[in-house]
Protein backbone atom coordinates (compact mmCIF):
# COMPACT_ATOMS: atom_id res chain seq x y z
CA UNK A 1 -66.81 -65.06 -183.35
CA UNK A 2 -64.68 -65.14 -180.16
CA UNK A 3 -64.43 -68.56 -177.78
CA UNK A 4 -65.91 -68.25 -174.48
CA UNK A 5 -63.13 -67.35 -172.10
CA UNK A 6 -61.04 -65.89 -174.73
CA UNK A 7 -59.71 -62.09 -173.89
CA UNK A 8 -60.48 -59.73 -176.61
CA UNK A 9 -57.43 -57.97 -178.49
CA UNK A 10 -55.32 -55.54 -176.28
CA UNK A 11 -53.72 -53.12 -178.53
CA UNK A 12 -52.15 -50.87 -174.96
CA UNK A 13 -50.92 -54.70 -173.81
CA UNK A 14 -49.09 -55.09 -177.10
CA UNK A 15 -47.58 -51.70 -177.20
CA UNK A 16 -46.10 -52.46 -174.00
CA UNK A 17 -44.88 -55.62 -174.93
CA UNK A 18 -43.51 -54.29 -178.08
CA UNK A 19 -41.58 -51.64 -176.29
CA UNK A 20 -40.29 -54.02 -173.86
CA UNK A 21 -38.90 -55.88 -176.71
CA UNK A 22 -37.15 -52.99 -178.50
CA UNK A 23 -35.54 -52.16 -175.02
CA UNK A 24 -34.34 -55.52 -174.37
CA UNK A 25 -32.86 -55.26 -178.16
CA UNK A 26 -31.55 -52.66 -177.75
CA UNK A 27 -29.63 -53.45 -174.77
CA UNK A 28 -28.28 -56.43 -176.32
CA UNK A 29 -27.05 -54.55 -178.67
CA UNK A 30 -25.19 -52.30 -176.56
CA UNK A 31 -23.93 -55.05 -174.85
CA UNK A 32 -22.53 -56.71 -177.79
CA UNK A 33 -20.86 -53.35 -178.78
CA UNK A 34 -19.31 -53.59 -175.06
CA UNK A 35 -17.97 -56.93 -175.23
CA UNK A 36 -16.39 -56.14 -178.76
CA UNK A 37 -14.83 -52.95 -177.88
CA UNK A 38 -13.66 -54.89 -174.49
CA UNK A 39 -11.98 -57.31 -176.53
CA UNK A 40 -10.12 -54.71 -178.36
CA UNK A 41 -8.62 -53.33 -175.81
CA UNK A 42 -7.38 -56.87 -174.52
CA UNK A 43 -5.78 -57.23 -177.78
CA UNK A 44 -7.51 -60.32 -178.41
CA UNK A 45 -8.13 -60.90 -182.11
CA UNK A 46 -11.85 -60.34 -183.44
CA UNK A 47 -12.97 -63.53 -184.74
CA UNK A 48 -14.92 -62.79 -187.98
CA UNK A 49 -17.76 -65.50 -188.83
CA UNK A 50 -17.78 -67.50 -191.92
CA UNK A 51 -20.62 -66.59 -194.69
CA UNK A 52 -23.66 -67.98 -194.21
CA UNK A 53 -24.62 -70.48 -197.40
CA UNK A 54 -28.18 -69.77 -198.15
CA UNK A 55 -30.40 -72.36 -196.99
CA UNK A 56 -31.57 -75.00 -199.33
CA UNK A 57 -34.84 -76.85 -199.13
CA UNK A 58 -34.09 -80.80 -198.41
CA UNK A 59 -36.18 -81.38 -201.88
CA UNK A 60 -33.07 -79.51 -203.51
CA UNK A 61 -30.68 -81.73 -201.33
CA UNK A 62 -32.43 -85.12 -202.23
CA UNK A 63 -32.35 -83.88 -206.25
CA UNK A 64 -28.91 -83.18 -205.70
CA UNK A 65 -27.99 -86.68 -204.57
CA UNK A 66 -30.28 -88.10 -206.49
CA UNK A 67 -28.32 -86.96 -209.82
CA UNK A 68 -24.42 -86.80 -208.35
CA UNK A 69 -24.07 -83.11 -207.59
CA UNK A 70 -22.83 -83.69 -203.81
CA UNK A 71 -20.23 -86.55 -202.62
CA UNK A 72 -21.64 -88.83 -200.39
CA UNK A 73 -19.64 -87.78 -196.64
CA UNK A 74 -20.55 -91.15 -195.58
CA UNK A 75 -17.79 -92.98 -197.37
CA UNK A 76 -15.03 -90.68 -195.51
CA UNK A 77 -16.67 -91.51 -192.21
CA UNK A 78 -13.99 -93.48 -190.58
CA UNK A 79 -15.05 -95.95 -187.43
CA UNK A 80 -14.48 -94.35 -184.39
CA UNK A 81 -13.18 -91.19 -185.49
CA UNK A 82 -15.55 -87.93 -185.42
CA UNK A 83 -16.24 -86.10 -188.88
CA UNK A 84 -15.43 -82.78 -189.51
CA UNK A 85 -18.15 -81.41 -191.00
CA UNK A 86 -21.06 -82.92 -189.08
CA UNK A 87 -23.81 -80.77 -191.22
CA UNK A 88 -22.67 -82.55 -194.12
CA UNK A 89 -23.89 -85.62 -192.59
CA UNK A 90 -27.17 -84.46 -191.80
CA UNK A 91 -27.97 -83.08 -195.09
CA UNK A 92 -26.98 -86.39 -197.32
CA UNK A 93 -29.01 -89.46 -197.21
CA UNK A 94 -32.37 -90.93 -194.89
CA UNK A 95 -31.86 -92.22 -191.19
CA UNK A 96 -33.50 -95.54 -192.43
CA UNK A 97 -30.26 -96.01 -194.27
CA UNK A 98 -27.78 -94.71 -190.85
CA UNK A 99 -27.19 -91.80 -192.63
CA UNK A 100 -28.66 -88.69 -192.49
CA UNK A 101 -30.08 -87.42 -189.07
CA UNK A 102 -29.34 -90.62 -187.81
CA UNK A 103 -25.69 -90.33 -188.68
CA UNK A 104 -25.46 -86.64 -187.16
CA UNK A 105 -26.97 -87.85 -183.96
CA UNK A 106 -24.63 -90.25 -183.47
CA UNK A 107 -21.65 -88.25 -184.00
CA UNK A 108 -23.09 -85.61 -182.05
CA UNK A 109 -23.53 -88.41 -178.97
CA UNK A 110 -19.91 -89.34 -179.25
CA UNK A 111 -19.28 -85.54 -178.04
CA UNK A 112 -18.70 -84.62 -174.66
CA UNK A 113 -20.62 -81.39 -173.46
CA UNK A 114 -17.62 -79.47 -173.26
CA UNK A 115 -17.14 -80.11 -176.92
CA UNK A 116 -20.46 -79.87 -177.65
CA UNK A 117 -21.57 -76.85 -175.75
CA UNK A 118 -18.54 -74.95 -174.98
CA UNK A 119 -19.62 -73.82 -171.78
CA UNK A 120 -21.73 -75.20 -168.72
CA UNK A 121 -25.60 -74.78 -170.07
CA UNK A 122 -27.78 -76.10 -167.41
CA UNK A 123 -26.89 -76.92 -163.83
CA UNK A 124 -26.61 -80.36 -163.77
CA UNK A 125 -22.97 -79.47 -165.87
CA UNK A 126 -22.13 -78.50 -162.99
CA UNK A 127 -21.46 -81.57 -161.43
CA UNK A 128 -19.98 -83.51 -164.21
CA UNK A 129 -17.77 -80.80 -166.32
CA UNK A 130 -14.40 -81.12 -164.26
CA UNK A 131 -15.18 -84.82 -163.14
CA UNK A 132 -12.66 -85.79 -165.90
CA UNK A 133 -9.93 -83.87 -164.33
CA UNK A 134 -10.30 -84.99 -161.01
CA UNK A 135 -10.76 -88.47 -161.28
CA UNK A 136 -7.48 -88.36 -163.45
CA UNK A 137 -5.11 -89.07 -161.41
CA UNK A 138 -7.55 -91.28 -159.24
CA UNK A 139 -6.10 -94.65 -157.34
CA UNK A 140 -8.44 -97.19 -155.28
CA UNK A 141 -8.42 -97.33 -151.59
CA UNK A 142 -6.71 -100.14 -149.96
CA UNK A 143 -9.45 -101.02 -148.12
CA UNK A 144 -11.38 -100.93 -150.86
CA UNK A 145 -13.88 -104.07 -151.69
CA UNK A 146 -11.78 -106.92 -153.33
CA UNK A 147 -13.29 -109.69 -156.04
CA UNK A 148 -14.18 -112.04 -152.96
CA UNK A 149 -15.94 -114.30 -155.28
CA UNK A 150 -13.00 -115.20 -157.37
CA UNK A 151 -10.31 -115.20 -154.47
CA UNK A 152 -12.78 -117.03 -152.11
CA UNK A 153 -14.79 -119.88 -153.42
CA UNK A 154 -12.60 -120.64 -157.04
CA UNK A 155 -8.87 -120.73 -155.10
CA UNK A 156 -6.97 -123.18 -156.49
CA UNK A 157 -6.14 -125.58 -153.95
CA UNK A 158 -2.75 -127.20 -156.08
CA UNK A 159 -4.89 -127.38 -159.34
CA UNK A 160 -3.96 -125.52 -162.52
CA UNK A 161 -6.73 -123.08 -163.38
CA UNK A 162 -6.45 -123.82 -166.94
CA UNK A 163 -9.93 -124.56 -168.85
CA UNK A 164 -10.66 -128.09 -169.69
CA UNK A 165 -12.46 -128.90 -172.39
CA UNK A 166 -14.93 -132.27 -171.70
CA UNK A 167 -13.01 -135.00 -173.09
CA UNK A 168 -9.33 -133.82 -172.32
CA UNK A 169 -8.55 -135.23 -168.94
């Protein structure tokens, strides 16, 4: 039984689709086999990933805390400092607790894209990637708005501007 409005099964339409997959494959593949021969020639050293771990279930994880085969990475979290191995923190304990995803998140915030990204992903990044740099070195006009509040309406006029507690006069 097909819904009405559905389009029946089109094997040619998949074919194509599956060809213009393999091409696109392909290509990245040559294109990967560019950049690394590219990089070669520049001398700069090929950077050779680390082993992927297989993948354990989070049921495995949670028996594994449960009877002391993993450390708990949340006692070597240090206030204000980032940890370095953030998937560590997202694989030990529930965000109920601040740990867990919660904990990862958090760290993750404290990043700035540069860190977290590497490179500019959207366009907005744009704007704010080199804001950093050029607000450095950045000094207030002298015509620039002054606290008129505080210089205005609270001068002194002889008095000390000490606080005064009620019964100390």
């Amino acid at each position: 039984f097909r819904p009405p409005g559905a389009m029946a099964m089109d094997s040619c339409l998949t074919a194509i689709m599956k060809e213009v997959m393999n091409k696109e494959k392909k290509f990245q593949e040559k294109w990967k086999e560019e950049q690394r021969r590219q990089r070669e020639l520049e001398g700069v050293p090929l950077v050779k990933s680390a082993p992927v771990s297989p993948k354990k279930s989070c049921q495995v994880n949670q028996l594994e805390q449960m009877l002391g085969g993993t450390s708990n990475p949340h006692l070597t979290l240090v206030r204000g400092r980032l940890h370095d191995d953030p998937q560590a923190l997202l694989r030990y304990g529930v965000s109920k607790d601040g740990q867990g995803r919660s904990a990862y998140l958090n760290q993750q915030g404290r990043l700035q894209p540069a860190e977290r990204y590497g490179r500019q992903i959207t366009t907005t990044h744009e704007y704010g990637w080199t804001a950093h740099a050029a607000t450095k070195n950045h000094t207030t006009s002298p015509f620039a708005h002054r606290p008129l509040i505080a210089n205005d309406f609270y001068r002194k006029m002889g008095v000390p501007m000490r606080s005064y507690s009620a019964g100390a006069l």
